[in-house]
Protein backbone atom coordinates (compact mmCIF):
# COMPACT_ATOMS: atom_id res chain seq x y z
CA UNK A 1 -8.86 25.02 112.18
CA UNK A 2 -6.77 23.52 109.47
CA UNK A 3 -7.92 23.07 105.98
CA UNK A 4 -8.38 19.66 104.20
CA UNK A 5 -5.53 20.61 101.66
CA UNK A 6 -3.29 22.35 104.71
CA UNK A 7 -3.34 18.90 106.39
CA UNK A 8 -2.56 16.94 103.38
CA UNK A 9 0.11 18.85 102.64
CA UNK A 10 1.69 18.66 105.88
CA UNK A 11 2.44 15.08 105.72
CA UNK A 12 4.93 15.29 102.45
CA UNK A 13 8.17 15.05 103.64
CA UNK A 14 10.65 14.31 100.04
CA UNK A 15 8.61 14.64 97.27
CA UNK A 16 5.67 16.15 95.66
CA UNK A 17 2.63 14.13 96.25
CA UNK A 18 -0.93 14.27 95.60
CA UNK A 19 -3.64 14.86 98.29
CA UNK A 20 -4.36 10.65 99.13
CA UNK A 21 -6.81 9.23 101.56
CA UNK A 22 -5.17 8.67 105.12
CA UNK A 23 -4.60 5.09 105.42
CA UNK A 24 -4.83 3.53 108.83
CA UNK A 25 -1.74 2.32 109.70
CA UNK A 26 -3.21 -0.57 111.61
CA UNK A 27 -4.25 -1.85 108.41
CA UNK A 28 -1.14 -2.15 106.81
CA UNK A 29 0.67 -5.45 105.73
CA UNK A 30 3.74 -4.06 107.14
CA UNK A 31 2.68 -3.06 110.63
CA UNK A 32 1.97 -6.65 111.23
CA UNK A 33 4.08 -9.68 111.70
CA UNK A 34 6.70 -10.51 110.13
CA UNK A 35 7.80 -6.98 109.42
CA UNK A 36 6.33 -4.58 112.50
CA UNK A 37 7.54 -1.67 111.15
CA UNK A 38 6.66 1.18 113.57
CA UNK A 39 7.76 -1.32 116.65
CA UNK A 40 10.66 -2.41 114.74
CA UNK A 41 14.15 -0.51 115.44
CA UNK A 42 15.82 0.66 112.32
CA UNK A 43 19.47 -0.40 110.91
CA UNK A 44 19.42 2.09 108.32
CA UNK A 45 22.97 4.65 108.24
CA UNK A 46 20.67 7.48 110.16
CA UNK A 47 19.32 5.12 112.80
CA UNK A 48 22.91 3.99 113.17
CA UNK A 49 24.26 7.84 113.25
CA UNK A 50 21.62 9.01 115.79
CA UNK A 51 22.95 5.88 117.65
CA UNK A 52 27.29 7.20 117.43
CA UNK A 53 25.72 10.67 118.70
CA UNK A 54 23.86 9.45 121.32
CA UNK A 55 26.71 7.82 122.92
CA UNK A 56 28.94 10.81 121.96
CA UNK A 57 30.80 8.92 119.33
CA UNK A 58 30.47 11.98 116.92
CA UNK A 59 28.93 15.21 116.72
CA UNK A 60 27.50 17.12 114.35
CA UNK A 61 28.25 21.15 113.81
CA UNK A 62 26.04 23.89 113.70
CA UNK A 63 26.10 27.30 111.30
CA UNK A 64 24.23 30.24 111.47
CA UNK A 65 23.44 29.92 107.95
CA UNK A 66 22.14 26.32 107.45
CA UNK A 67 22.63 24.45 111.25
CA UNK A 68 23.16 21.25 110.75
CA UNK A 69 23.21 20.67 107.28
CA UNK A 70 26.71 20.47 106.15
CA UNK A 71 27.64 19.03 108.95
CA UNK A 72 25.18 15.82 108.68
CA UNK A 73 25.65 15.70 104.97
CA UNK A 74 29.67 14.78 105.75
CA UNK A 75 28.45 12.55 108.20
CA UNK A 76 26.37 10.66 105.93
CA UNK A 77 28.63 11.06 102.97
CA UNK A 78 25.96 13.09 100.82
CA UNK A 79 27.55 15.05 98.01
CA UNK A 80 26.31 18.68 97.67
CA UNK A 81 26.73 17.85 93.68
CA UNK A 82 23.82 16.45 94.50
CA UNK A 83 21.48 19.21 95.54
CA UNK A 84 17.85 19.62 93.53
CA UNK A 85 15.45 22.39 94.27
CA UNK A 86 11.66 21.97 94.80
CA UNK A 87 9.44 24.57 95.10
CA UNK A 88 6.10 23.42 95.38
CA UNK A 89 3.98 23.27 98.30
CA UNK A 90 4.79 20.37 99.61
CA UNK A 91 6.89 19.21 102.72
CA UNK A 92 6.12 19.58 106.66
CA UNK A 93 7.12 22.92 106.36
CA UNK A 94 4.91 23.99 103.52
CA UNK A 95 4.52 27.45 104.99
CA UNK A 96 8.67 27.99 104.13
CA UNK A 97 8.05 26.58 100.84
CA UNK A 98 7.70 28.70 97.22
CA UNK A 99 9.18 29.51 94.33
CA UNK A 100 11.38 32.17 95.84
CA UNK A 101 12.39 29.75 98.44
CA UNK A 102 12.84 26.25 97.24
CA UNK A 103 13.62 23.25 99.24
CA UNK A 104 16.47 21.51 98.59
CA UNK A 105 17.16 17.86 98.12
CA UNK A 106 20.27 16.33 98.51
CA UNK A 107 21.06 12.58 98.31
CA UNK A 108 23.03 9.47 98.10
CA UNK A 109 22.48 5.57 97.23
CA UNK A 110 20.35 5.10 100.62
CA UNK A 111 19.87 8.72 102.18
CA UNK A 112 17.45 11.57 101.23
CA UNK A 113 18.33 15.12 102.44
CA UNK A 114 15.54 18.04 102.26
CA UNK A 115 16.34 21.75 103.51
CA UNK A 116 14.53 24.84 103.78
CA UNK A 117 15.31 27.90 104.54
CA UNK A 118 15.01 28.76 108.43
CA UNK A 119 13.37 25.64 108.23
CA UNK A 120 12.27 24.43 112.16
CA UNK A 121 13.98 21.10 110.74
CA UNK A 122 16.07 19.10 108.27
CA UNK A 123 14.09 16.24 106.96
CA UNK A 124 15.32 13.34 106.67
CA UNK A 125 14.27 9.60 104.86
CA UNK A 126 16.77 6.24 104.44
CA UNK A 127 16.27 3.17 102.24
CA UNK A 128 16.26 0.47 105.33
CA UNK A 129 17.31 -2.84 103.68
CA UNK A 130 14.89 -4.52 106.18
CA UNK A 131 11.98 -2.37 106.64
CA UNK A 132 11.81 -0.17 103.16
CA UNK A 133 11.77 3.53 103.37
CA UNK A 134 12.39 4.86 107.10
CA UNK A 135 11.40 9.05 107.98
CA UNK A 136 13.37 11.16 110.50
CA UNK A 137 13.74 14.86 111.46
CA UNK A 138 16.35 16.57 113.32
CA UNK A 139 15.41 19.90 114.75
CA UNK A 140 17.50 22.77 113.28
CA UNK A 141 17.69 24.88 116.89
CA UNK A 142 20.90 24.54 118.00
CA UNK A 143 21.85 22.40 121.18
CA UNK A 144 24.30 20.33 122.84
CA UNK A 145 22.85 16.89 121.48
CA UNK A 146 21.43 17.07 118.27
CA UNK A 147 19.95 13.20 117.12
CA UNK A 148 17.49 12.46 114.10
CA UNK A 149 13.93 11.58 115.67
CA UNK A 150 12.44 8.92 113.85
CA UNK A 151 8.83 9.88 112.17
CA UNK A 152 6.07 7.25 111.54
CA UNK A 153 2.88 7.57 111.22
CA UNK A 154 2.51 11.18 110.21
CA UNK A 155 4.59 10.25 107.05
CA UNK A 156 3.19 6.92 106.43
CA UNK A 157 -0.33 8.46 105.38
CA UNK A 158 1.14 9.64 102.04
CA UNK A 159 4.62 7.48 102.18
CA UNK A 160 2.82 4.34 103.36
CA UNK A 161 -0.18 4.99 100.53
CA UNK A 162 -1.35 3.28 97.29
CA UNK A 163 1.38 5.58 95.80
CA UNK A 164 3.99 3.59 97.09
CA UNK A 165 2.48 0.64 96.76
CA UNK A 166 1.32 0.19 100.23
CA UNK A 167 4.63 -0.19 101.25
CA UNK A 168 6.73 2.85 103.29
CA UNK A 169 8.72 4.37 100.34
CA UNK A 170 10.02 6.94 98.65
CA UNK A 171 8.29 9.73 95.81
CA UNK A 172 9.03 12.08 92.82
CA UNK A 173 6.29 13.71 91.58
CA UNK A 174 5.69 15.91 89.22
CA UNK A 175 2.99 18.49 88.98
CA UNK A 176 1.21 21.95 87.58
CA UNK A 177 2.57 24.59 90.45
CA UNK A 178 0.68 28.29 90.77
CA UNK A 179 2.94 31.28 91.27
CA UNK A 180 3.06 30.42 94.81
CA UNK A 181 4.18 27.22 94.58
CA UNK A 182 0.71 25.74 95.28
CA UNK A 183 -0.28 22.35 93.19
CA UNK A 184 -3.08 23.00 91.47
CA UNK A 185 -4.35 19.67 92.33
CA UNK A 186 -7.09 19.98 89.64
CA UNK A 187 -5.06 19.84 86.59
CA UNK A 188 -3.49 16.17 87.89
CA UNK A 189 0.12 14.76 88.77
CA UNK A 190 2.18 12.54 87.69
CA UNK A 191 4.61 10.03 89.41
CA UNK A 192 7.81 10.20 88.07
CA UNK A 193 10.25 7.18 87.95
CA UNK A 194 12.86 6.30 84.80
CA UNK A 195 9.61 4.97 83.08
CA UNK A 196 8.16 8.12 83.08
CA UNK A 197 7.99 10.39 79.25
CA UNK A 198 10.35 13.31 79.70
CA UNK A 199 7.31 15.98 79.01
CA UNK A 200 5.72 14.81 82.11
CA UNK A 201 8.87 15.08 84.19
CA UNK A 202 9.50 17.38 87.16
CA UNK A 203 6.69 20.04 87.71
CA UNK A 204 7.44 22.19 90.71
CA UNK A 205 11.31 21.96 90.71
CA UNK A 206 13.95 23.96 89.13
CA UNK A 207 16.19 22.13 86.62
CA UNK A 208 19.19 22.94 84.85
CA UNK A 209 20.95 21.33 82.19
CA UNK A 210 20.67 21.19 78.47
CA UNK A 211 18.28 18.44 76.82
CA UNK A 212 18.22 19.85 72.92
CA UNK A 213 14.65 19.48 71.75
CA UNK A 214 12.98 17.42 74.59
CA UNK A 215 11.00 19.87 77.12
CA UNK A 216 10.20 19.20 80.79
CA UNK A 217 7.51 20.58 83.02
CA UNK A 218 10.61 22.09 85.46
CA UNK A 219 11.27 25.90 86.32
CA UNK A 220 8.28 27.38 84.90
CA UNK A 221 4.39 28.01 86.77
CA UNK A 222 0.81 29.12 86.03
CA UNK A 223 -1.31 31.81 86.65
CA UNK A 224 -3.93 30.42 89.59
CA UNK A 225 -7.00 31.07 87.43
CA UNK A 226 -5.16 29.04 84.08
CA UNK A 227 -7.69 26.33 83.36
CA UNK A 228 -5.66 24.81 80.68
CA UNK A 229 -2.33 23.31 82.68
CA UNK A 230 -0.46 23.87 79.48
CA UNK A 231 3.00 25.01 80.65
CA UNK A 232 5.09 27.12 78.61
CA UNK A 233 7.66 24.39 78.26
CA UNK A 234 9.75 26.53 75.98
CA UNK A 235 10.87 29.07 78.54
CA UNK A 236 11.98 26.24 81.15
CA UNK A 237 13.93 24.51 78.64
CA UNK A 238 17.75 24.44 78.59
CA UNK A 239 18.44 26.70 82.07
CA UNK A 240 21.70 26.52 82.99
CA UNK A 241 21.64 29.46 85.22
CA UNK A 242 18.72 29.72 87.78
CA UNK A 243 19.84 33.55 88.91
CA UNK A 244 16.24 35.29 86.76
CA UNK A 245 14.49 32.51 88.86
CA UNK A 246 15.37 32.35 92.05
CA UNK A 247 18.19 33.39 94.59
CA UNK A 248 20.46 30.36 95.32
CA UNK A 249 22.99 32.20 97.41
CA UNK A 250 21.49 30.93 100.48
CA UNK A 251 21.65 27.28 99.17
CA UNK A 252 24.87 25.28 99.17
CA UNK A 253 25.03 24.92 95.86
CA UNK A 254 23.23 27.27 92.77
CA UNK A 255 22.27 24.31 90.87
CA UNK A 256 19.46 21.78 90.15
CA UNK A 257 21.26 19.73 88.52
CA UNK A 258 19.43 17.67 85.69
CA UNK A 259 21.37 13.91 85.94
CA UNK A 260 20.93 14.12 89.52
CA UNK A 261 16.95 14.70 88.92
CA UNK A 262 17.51 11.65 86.81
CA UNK A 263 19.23 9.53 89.18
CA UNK A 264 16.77 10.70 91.62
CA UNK A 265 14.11 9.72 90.46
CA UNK A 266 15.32 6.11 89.24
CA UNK A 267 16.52 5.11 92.55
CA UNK A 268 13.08 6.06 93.99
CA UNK A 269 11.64 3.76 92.52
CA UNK A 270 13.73 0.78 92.80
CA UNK A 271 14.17 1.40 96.29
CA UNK A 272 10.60 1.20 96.44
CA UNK A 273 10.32 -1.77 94.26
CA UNK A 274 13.12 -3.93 96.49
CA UNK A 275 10.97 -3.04 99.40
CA UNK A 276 8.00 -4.23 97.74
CA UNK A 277 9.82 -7.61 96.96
CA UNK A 278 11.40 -8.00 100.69
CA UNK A 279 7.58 -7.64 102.58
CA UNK A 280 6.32 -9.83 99.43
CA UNK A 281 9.04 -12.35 100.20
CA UNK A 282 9.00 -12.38 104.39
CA UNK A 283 4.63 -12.48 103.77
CA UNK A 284 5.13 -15.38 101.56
CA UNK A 285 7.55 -17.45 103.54
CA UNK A 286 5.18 -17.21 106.88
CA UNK A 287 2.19 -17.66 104.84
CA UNK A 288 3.84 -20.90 103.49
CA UNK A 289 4.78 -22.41 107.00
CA UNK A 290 1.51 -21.96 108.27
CA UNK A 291 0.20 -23.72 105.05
CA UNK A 292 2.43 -26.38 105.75
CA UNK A 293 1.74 -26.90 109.56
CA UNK A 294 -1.70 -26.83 108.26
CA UNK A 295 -1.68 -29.21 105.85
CA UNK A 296 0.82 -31.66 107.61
CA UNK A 297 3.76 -30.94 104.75
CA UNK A 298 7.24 -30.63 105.23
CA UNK A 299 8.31 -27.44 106.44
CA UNK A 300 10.58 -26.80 103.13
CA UNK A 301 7.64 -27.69 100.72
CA UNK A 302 6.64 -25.24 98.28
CA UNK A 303 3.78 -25.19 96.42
CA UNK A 304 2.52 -24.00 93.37
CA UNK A 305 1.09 -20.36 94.98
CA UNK A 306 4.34 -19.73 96.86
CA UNK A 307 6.74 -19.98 94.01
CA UNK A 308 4.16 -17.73 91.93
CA UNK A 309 4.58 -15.46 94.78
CA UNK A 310 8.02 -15.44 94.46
CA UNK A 311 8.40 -15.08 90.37
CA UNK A 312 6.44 -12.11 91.17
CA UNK A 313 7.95 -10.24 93.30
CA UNK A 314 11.22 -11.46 91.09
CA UNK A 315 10.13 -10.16 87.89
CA UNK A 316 9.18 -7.05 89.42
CA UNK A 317 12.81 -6.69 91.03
CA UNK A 318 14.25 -7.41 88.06
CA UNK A 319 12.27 -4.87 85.55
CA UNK A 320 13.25 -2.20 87.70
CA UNK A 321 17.36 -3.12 87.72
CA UNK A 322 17.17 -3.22 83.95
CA UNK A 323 15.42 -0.43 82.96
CA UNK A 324 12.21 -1.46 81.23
CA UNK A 325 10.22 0.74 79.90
CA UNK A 326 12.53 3.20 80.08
CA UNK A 327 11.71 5.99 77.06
CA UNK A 328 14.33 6.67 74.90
CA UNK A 329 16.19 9.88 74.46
CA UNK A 330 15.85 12.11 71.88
CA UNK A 331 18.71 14.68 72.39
CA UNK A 332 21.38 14.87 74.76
CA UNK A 333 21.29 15.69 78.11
CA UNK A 334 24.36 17.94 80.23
CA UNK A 335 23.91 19.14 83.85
CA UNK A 336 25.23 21.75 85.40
CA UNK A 337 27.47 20.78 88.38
CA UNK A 338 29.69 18.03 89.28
CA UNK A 339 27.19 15.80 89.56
CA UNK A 340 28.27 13.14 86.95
CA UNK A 341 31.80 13.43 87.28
CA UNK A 342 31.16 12.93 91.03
CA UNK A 343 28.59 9.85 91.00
CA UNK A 344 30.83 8.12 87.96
CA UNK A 345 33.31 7.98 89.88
CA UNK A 346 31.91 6.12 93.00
CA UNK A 347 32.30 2.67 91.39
CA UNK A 348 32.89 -0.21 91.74
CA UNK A 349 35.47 -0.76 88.52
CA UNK A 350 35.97 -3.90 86.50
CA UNK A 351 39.15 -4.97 85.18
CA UNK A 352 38.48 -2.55 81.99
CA UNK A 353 37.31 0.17 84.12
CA UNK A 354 33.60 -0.50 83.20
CA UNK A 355 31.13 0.43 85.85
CA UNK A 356 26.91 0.76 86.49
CA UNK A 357 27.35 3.96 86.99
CA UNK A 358 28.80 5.05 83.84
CA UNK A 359 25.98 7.89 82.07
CA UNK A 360 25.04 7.14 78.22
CA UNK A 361 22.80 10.55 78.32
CA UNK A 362 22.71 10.55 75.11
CA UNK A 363 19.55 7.30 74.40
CA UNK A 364 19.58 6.41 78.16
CA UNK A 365 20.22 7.29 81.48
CA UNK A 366 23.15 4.47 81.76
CA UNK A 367 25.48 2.95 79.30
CA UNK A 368 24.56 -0.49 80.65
CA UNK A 369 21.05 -0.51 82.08
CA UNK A 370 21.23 -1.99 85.07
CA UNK A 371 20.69 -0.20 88.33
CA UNK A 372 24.22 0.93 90.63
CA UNK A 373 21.36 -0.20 93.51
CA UNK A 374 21.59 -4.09 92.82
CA UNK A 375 25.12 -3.64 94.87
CA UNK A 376 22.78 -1.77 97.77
CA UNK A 377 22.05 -3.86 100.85
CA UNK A 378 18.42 -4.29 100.38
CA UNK A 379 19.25 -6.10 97.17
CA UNK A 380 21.42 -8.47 99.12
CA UNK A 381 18.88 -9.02 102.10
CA UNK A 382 16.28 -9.72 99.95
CA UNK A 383 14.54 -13.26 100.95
CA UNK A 384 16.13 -16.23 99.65
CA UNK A 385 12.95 -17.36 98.03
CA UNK A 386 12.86 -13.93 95.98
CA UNK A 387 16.71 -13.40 95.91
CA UNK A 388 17.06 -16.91 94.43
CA UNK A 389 14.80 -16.22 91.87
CA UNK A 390 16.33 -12.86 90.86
CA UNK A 391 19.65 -14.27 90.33
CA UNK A 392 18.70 -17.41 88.62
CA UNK A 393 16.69 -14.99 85.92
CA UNK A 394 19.23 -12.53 85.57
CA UNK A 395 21.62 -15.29 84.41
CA UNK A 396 19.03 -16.32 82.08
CA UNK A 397 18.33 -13.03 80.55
CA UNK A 398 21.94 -11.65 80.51
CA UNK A 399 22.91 -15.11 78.95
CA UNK A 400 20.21 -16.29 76.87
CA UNK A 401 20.42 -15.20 72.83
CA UNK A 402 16.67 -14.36 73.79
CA UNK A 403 16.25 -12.20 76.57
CA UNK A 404 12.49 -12.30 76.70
CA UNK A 405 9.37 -10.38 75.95
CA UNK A 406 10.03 -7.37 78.41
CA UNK A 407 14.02 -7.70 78.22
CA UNK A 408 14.41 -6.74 74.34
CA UNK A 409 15.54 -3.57 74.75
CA UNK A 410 18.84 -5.29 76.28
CA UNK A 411 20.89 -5.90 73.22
CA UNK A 412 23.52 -8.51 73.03
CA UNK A 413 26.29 -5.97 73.75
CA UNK A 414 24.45 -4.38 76.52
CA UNK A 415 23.54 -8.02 77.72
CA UNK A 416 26.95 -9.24 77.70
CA UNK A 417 28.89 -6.32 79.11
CA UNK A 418 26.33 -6.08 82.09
CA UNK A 419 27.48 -9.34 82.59
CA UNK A 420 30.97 -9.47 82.82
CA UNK A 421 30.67 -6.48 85.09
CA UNK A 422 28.64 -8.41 87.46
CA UNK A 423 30.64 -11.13 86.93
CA UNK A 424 33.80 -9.56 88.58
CA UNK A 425 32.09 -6.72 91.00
CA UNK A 426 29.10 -8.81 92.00
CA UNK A 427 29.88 -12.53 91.49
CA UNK A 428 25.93 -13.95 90.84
């Protein structure tokens, strides 16, 4: 019989995560109406590529060495500048899983990626603009029709958790990893997010890149019967070559690159925080018609509790696109591969050749700090009663000479530049 822990384990399918409660899914805001999300088809990009292989549209290519992974990665347009490694316990295939043998992550603006090697599958999660974070596998055995089999429930009991705010979504975490690669659950974890105090970032994964004087919890372990969980920081500071660690020949790439951990981790949560605000939003606006029936209003009446709703689920949206919170700096950060050159150069461009993706890396992840993802889909499908509000309060804080309380760390420059590069690459 499986243990407690094996079980819990075997339902992580990006991310490190914590042992959580099984939720019952039946319980779940968004397994009811409006949103029906296990009895709701897809329209994320890997729904829509299992559909073009399904109807023999496109095919994807199998190697001895990795099956289907480079092949669905230039499907899906997922650099391998991407690529993190993970080595914790913690994925579907925990038993493939350790320091030695690392899973990989790779990733774009909507699609997660995770290998292992002679893995039974490639896991797979997309943002869904509609129905938040969306879980496939496709089976690494090589046959004739290869297509991504959408996962639900078995995910949903950590992805679906209070960790994700009840919501289907996507997690970094960060914790204390024995020599095995086994959390050692005791010592605690910690979500991590662009909020989150470098120190407490990225336990379990390899990282390399230079950060001066700021240490991580990345590339280094503890003996099983350490009681203290205090990392020796100091030797996984500043790797820029993970050859003493670990073998990366069979990987496509030998790094872990440190901006991409970065980026990863941002996106994570603001996909998560967009889904939040789109089942907030589609709740509100059926709760409000049934109000209204009730109470014999006009159907377009909004009271007091639905535009609090609303602001909300706004405000929420909006401290995640501008980076509150967000600790500064204290030394530089450099990765290792191509990662920045590659993601700086995805655009979109202004008419000075300013764009959201441009890295500071030297105080902040971005020179202007506002999230690449408010040009994603699920910012644009967000429901108008949320959407409105977003864009009427971004106009206030980019063009007010007070931003607010939880906007101050937006200076004038920052406030105005971020605004004439919406301005001419997203027209508010």
């Amino acid at each position: 019989m499986n243990s407690p822990i094996r079980i819990l384990q075997s339902c992580l399918t990006l991310t490190m995560l914590v042992a959580v409660q099984p939720v019952a899914v039946a319980q779940l805001d968004f397994e009811r109406e409006p949103i029906n999300y296990s009895q709701t088809d897809p329209t994320d990009r890997i729904f829509q590529l299992g559909q073009r292989l399904v109807k023999g549209d496109t095919a994807l290519a199998w190697d001895v060495d990795h099956g289907y992974l480079r092949s669905l990665l230039s499907q899906l347009n997922v650099p391998v500048s991407s690529q993190t490694l993970v080595f914790s316990k913690t994925s579907l295939q925990v038993g493939r899983i350790s320091p030695k043998t690392p899973r990989a992550i790779y990733f774009n603006d909507d699609i997660y990626v995770g290998w292992v090697q002679h893995g039974d599958v490639i896991e797979i999660s997309a943002a869904d603009a509609h129905l938040g974070g969306t879980f496939y596998t496709l089976s690494q055995r090589h046959t004739d029709n290869p297509v991504p089999k959408r996962e639900t429930s078995r995910c949903l009991q950590c992805h679906g958790s209070t960790h994700t705010r009840r919501i289907p979504g996507h997690l970094v975490r960060s914790v204390y990893p024995a020599r095995t690669g086994q959390p050692i659950f005791r010592l605690g974890t910690h979500l991590n997010d662009h909020t989150t105090p470098f120190q407490k970032r990225w336990g379990g994964w390899y990282v390399t890149g230079t950060h001066g004087e700021q240490r991580h919890m990345g590339n280094v372990v503890l003996d099983d019967h350490d009681e203290s969980g205090e990392l020796d920081t100091d030797a996984g500071a500043n790797i820029t070559d993970l050859s003493p660690l670990v073998d990366t020949a069979p990987y496509l790439s030998g790094h872990s690159d440190i901006v991409a951990l970065m980026v990863l981790q941002h996106q994570a949560k603001v996909h998560n925080v967009l889904t939040a605000a789109s089942h907030s939003g589609r709740l509100t606006a059926r709760d409000a018609v049934v109000m209204n029936r009730a109470l014999e209003r006009k159907v377009s009446f909004l009271s007091d509790s639905t535009r609090r709703r609303y602001e909300s689920a706004a405000e929420k949206v909006l401290k995640a696109l501008l980076f509150c919170d967000e600790p500064l700096l204290t030394s530089p950060v450099v990765g290792t591969s191509e990662f920045t050159q590659d993601f700086q150069q995805r655009g979109p461009f202004d008419s000075r050749g300013r764009s959201l993706r441009h890295f500071d890396l030297t105080q902040r992840l971005f020179t202007w700090p506002c999230s690449f993802l408010i040009y994603s889909e699920s910012f644009r499908v967000l429901p108008e009663g949320v959407l409105t509000r977003v864009r009427q309060r971004l106009n206030e804080i980019l063009g007010d000479d007070d931003p607010g309380e939880d906007f101050q760390h937006l200076s004038a420059t920052d406030r105005r530049a971020i605004r004439e590069i919406l301005t001419e690459t997203l027209p508010l």
